[in-house]
N, C-alpha and C. Protein backbone atom coordinates (compact mmCIF):
# COMPACT_ATOMS: atom_id res chain seq x y z
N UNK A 1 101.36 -26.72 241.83
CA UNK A 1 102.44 -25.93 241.26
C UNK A 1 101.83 -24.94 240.26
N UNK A 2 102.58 -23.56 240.31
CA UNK A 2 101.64 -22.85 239.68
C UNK A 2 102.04 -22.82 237.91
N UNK A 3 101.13 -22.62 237.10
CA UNK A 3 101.71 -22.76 235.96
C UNK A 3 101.91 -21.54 235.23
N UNK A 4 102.23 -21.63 233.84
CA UNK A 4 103.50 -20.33 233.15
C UNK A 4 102.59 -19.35 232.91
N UNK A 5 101.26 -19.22 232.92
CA UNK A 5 100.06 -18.61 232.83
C UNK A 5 99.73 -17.89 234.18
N UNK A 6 99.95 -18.40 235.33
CA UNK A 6 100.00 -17.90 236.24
C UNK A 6 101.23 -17.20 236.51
N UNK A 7 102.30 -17.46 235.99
CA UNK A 7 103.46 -16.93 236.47
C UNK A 7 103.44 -15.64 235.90
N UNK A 8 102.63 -15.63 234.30
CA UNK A 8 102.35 -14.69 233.54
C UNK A 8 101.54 -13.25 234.01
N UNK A 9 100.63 -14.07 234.80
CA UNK A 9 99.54 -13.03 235.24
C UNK A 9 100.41 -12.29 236.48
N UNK A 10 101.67 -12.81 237.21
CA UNK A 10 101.81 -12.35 238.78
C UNK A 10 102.86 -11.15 238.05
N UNK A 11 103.64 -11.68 236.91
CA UNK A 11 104.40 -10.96 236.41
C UNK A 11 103.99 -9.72 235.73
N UNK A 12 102.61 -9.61 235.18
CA UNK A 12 102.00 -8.57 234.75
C UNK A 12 101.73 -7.76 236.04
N UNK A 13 100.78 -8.50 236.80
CA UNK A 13 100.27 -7.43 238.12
C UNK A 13 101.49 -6.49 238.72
N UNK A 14 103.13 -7.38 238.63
CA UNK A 14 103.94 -6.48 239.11
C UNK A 14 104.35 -5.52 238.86
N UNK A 15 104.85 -5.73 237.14
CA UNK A 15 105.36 -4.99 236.18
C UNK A 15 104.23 -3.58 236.40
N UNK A 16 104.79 -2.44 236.73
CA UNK A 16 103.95 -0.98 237.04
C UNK A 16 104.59 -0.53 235.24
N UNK A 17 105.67 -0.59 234.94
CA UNK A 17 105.72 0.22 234.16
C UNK A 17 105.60 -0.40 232.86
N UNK A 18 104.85 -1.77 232.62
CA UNK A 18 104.76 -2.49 231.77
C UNK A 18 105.65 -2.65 230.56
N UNK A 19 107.13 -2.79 231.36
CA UNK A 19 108.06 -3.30 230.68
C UNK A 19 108.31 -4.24 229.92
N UNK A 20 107.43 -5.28 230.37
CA UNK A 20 107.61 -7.10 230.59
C UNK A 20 109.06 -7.63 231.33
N UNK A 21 109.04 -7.25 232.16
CA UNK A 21 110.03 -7.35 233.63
C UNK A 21 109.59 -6.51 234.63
N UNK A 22 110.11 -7.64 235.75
CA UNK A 22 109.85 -6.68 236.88
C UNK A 22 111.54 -6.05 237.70
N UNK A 23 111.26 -5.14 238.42
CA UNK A 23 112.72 -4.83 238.87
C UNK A 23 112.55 -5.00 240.34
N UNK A 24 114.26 -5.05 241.13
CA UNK A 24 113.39 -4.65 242.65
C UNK A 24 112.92 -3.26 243.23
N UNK A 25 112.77 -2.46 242.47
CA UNK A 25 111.42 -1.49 242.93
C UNK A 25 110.43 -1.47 242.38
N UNK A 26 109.65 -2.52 241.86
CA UNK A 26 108.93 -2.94 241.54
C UNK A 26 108.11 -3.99 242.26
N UNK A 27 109.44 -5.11 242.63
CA UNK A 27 109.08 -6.09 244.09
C UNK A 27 108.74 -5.18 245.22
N UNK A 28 109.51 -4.45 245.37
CA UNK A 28 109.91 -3.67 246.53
C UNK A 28 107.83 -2.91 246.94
N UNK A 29 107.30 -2.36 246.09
CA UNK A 29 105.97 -2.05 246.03
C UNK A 29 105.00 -2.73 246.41
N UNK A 30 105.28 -4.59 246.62
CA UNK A 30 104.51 -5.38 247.22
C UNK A 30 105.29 -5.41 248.28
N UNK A 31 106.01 -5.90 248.78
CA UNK A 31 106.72 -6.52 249.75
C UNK A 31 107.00 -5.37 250.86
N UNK A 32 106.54 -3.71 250.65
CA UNK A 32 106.83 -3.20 251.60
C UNK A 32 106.30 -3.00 252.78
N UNK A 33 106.98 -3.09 253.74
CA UNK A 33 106.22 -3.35 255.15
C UNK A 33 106.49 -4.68 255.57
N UNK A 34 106.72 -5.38 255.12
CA UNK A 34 107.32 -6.62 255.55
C UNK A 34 108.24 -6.84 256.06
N UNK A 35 109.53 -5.69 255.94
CA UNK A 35 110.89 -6.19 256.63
C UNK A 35 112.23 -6.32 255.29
N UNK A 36 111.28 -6.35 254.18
CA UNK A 36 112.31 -7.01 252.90
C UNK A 36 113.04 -5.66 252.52
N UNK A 37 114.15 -5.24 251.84
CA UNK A 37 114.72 -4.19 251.60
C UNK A 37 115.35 -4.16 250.29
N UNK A 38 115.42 -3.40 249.36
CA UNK A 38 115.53 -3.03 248.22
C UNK A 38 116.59 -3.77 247.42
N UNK A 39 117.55 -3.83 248.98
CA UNK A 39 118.90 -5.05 248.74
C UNK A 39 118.65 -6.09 248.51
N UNK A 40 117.79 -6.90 249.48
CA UNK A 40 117.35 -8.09 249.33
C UNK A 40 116.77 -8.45 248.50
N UNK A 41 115.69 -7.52 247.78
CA UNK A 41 115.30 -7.88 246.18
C UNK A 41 116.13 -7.95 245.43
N UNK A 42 116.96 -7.02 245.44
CA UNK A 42 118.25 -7.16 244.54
C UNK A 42 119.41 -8.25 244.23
N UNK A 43 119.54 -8.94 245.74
CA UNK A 43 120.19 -10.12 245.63
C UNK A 43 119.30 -11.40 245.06
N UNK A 44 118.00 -11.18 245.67
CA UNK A 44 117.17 -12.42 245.07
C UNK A 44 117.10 -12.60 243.77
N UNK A 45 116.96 -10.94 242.96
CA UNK A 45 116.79 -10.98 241.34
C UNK A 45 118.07 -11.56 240.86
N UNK A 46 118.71 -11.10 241.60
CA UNK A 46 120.25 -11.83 240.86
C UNK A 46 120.64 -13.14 240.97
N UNK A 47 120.36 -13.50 242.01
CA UNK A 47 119.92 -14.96 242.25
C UNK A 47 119.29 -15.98 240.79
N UNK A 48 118.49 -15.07 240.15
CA UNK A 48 117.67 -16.03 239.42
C UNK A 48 117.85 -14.74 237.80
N UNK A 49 118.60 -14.32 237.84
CA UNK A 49 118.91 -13.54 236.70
C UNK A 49 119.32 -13.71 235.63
N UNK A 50 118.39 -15.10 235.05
CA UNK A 50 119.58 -15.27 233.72
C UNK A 50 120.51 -14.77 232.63
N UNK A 51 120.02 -13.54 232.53
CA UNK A 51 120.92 -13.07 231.50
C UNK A 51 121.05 -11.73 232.04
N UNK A 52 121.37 -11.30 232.92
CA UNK A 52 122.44 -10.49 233.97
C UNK A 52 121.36 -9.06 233.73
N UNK A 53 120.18 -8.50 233.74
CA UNK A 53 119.79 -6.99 233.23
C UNK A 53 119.10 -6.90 234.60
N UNK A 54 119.54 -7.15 235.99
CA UNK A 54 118.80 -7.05 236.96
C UNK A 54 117.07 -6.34 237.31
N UNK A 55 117.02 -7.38 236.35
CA UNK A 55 115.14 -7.48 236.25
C UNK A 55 114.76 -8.89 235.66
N UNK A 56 113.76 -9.30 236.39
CA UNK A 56 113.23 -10.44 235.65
C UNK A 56 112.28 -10.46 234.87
N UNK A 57 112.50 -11.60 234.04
CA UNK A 57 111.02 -11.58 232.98
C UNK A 57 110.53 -12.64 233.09
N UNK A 58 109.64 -13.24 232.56
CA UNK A 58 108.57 -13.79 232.63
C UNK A 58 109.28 -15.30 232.57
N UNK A 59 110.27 -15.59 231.87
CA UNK A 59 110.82 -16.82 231.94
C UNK A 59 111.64 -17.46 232.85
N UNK A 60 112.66 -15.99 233.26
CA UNK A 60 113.01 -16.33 234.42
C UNK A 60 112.21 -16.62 235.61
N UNK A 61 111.38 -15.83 235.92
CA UNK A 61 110.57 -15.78 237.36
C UNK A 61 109.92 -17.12 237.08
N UNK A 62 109.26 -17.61 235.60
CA UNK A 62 108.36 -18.87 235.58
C UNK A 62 109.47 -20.52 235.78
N UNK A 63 110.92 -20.14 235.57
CA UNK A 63 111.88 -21.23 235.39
C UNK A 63 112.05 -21.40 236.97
N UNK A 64 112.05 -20.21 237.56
CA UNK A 64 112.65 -20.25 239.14
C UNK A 64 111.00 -20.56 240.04
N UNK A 65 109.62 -20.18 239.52
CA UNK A 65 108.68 -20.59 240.32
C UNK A 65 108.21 -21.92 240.07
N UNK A 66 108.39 -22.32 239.10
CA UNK A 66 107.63 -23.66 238.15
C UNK A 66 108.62 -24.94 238.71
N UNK A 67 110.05 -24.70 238.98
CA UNK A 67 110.99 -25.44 239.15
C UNK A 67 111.09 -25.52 241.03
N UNK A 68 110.54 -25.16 241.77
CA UNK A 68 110.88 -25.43 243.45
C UNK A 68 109.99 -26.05 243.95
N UNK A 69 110.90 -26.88 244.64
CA UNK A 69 110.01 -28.21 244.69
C UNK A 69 110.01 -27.54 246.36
């Protein structure tokens, strides 16, 4: 399981505009070519969006990666 240090580092590599969040055009920059669509990031971020600013940060993404079993 990866830990909050790692979650730290995936969340930096994403973050382009070094917000400390990532958005989905931000996901969208890895994941393209895959099939995934701007929507689908969008529903996923919201999915795991705790406090509604459709972008995640570092706690969210580490609560939702650290926690799936």
């Amino acid at each position: 399981m990866p830990s909050r240090s790692d979650v730290k580092a995936l969340l930096e590599s994403l973050d382009t505009d070094k917000s400390g969040t990532v958005s989905a055009k931000e996901f969208l920059s890895v994941f393209r070519g895959m099939g995934i669509t701007e929507a689908d990031l969008k529903e996923f971020i919201k999915s795991i969006d705790k406090n509604g600013d459709g972008e995640l940060d570092i706690d969210e993404l580490a609560d939702y990666i650290c926690n799936k079993k």
